[in-house]
N, C-alpha and C. Protein backbone atom coordinates (compact mmCIF):
# COMPACT_ATOMS: atom_id res chain seq x y z
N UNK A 1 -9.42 -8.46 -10.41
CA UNK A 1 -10.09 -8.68 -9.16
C UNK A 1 -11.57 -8.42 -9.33
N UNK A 2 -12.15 -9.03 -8.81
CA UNK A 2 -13.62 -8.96 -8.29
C UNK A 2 -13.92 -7.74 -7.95
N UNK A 3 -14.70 -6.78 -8.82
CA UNK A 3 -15.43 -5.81 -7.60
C UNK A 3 -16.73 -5.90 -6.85
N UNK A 4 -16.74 -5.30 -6.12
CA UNK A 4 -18.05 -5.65 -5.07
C UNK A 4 -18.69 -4.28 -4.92
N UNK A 5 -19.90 -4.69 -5.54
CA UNK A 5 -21.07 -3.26 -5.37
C UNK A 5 -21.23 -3.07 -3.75
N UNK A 6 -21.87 -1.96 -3.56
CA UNK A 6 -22.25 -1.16 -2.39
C UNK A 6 -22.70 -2.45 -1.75
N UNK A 7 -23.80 -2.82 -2.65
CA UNK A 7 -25.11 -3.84 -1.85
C UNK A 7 -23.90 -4.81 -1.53
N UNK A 8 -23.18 -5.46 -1.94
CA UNK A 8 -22.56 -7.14 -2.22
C UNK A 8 -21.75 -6.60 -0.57
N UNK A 9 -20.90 -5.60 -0.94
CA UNK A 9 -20.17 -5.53 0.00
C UNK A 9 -20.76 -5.62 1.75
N UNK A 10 -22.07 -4.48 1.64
CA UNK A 10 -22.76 -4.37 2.74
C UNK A 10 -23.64 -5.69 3.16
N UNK A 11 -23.89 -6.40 2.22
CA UNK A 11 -24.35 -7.61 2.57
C UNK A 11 -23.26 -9.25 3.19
N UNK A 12 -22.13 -8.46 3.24
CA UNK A 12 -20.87 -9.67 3.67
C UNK A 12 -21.20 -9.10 4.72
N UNK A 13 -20.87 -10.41 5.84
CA UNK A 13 -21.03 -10.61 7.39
C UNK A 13 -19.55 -9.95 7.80
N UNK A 14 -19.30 -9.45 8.88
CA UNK A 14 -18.22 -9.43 8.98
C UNK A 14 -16.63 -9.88 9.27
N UNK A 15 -17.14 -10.82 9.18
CA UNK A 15 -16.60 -11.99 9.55
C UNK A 15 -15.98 -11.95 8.24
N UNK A 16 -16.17 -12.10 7.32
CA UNK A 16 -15.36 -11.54 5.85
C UNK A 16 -14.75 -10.59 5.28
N UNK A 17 -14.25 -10.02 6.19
CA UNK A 17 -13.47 -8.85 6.29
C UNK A 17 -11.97 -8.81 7.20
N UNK A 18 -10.62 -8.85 6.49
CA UNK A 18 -9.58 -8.40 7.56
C UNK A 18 -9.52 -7.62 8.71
N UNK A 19 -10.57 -6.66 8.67
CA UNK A 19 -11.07 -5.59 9.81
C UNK A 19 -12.25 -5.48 9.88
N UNK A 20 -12.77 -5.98 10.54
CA UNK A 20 -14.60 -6.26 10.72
C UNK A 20 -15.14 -4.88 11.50
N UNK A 21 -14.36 -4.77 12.19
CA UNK A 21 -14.69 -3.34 12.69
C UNK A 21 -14.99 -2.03 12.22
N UNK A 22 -13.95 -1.92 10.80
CA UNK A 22 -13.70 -1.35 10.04
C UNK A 22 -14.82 -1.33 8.80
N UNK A 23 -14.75 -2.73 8.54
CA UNK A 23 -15.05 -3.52 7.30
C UNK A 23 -14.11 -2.91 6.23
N UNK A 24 -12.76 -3.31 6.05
CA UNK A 24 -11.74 -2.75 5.50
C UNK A 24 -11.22 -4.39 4.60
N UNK A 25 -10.98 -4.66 3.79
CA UNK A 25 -10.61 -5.60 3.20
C UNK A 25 -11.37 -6.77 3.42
N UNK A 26 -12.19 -6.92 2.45
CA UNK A 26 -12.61 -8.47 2.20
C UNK A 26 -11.95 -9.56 1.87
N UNK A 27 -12.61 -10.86 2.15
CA UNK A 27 -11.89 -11.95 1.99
C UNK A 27 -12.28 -12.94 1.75
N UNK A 28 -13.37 -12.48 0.77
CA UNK A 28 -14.60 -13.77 0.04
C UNK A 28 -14.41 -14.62 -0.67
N UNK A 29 -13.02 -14.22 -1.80
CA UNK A 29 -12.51 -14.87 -2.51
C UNK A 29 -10.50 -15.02 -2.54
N UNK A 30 -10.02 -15.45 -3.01
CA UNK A 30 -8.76 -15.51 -3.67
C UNK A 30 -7.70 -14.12 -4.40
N UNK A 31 -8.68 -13.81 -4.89
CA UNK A 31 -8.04 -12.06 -4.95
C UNK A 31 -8.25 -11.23 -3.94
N UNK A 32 -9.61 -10.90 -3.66
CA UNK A 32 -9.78 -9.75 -2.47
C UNK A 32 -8.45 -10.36 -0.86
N UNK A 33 -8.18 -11.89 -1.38
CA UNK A 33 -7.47 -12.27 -0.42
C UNK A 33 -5.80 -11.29 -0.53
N UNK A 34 -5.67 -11.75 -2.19
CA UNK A 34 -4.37 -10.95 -2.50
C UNK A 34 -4.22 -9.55 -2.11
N UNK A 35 -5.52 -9.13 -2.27
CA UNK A 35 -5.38 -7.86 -2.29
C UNK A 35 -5.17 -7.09 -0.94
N UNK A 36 -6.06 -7.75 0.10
CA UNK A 36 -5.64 -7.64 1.19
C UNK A 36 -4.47 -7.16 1.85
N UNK A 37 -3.60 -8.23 1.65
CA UNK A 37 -2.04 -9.03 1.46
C UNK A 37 -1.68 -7.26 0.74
N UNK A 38 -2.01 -7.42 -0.09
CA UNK A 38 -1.19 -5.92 -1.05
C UNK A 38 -1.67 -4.62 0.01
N UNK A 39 -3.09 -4.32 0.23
CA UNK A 39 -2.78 -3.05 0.79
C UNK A 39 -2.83 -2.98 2.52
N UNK A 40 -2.02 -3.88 2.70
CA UNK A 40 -2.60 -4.42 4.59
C UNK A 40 -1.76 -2.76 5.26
N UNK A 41 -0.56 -2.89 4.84
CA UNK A 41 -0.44 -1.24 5.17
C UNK A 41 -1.14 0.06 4.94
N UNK A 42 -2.04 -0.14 4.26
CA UNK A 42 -2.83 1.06 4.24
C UNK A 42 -3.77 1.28 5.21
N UNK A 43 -4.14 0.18 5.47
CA UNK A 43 -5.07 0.50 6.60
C UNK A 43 -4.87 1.13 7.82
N UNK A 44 -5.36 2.41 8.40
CA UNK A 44 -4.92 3.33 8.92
C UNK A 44 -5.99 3.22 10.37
N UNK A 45 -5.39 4.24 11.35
CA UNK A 45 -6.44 4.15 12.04
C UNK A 45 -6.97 2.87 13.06
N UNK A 46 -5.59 1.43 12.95
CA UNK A 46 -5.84 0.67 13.78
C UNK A 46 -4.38 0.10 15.09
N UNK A 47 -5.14 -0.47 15.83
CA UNK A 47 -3.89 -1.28 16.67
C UNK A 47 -3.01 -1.78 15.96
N UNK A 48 -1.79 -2.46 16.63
CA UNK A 48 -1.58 -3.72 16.67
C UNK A 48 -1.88 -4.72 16.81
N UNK A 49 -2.87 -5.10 17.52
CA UNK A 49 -3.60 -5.90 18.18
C UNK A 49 -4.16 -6.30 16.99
N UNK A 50 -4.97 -5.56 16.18
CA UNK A 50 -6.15 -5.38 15.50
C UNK A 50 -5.29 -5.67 14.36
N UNK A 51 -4.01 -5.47 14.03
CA UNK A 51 -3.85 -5.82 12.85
C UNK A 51 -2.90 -7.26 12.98
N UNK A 52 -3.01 -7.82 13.75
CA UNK A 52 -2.41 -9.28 14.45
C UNK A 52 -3.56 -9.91 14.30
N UNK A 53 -4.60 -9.74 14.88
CA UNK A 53 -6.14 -11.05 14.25
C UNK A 53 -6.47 -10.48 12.64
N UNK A 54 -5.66 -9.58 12.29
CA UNK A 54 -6.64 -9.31 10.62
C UNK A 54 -5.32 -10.35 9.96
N UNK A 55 -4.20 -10.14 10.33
CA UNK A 55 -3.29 -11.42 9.55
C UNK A 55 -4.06 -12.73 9.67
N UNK A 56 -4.36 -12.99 11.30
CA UNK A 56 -4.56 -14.43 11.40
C UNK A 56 -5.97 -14.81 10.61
N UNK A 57 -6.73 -13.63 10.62
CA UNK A 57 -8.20 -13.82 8.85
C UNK A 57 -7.47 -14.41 8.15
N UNK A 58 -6.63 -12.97 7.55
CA UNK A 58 -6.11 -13.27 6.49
C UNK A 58 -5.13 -14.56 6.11
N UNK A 59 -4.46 -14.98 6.86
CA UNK A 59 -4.07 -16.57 6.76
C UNK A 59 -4.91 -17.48 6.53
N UNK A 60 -5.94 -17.70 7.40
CA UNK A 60 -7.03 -18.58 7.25
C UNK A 60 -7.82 -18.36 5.77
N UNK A 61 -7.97 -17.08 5.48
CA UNK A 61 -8.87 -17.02 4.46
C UNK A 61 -8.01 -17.48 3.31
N UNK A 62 -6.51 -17.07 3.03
CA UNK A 62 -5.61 -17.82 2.00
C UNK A 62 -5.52 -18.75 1.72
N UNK A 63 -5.60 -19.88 3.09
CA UNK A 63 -5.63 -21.13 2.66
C UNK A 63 -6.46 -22.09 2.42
N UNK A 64 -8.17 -21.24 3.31
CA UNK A 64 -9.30 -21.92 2.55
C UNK A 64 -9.39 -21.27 1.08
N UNK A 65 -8.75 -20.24 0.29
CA UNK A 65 -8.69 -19.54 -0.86
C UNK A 65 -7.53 -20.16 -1.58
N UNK A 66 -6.77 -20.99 -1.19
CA UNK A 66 -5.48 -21.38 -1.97
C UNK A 66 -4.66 -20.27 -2.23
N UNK A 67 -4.18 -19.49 -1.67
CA UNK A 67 -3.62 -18.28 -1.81
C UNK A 67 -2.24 -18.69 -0.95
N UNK A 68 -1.36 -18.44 -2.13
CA UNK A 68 0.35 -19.03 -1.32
C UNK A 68 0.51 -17.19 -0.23
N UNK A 69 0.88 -17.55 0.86
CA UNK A 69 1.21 -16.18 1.40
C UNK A 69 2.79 -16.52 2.08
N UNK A 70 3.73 -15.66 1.80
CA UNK A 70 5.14 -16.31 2.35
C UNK A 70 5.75 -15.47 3.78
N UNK A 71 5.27 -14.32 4.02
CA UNK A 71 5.19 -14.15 5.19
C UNK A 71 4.52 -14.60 6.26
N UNK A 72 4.99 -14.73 7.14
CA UNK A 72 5.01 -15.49 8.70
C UNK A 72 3.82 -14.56 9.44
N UNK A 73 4.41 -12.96 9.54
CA UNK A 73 3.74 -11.87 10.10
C UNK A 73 3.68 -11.39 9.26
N UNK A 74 2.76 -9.75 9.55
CA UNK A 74 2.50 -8.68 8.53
C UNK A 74 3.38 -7.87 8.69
N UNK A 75 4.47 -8.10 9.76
CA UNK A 75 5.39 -7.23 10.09
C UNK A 75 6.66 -7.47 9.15
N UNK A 76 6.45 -8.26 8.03
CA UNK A 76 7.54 -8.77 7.05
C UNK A 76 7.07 -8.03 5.82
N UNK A 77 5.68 -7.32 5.80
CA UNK A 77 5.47 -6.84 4.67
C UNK A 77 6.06 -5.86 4.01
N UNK A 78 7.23 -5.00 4.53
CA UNK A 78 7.52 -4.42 4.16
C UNK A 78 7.75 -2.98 5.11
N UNK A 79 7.84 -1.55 4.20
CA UNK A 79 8.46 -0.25 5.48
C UNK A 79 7.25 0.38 5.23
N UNK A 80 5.97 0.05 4.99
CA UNK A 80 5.31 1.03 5.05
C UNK A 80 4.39 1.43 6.68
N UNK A 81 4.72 0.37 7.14
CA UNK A 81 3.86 0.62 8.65
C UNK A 81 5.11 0.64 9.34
N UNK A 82 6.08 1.13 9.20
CA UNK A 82 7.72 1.50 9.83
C UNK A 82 7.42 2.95 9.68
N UNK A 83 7.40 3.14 8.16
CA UNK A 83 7.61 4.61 7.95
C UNK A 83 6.32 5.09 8.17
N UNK A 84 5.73 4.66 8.55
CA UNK A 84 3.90 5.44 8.82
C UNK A 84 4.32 5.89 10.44
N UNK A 85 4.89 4.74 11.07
CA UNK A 85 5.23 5.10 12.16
C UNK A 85 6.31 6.11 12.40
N UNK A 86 7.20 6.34 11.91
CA UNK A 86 8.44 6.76 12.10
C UNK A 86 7.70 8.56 11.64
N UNK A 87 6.98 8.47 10.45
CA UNK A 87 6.22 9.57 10.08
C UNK A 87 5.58 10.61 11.16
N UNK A 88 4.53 9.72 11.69
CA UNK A 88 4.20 10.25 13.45
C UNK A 88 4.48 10.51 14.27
N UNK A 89 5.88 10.16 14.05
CA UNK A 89 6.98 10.99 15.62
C UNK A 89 7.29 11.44 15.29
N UNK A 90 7.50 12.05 14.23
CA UNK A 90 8.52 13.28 13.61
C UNK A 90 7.42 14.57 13.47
């Protein structure tokens, strides 16, 4: 993957980012797309809401990136935003 210096990063609009708010996952290229995709559960600290328009980035940015993505939602990704949740009530 691509890394992105301080400057590169701080110089993306936010609009290139899964969480612009955040500025939490970029999405400039084809990997930072994957990568996304790989740590979308980590990102801590947001809605639902908020992580429902960072999929719909992240879709868009896959397929102007050619990036095959086979989930529908991010809610297929797997138990880690289950057990993050399930973590917090306990």
């Amino acid at each position: 993957m691509t890394k992105l210096t301080a400057k590169e990063r701080g110089a993306l609009p936010a609009t290139q980012f899964a969480f612009p708010a955040e500025r939490k996952e970029p999405l400039e290229n084809a990997s930072h797309v994957r990568n996304a995709i790989a740590r979308f559960d980590q990102v801590q600290g947001v809605s639902d809401a908020e992580r429902d328009a960072a999929w719909r980035r992240i879709q868009s940015a896959a397929k102007r990136h050619g990036v095959e993505v086979h989930e529908s939602s991010w809610r297929e990704l797997g138990a880690g935003h289950a057990a993050r949740k399930h973590k917090a009530a306990t």
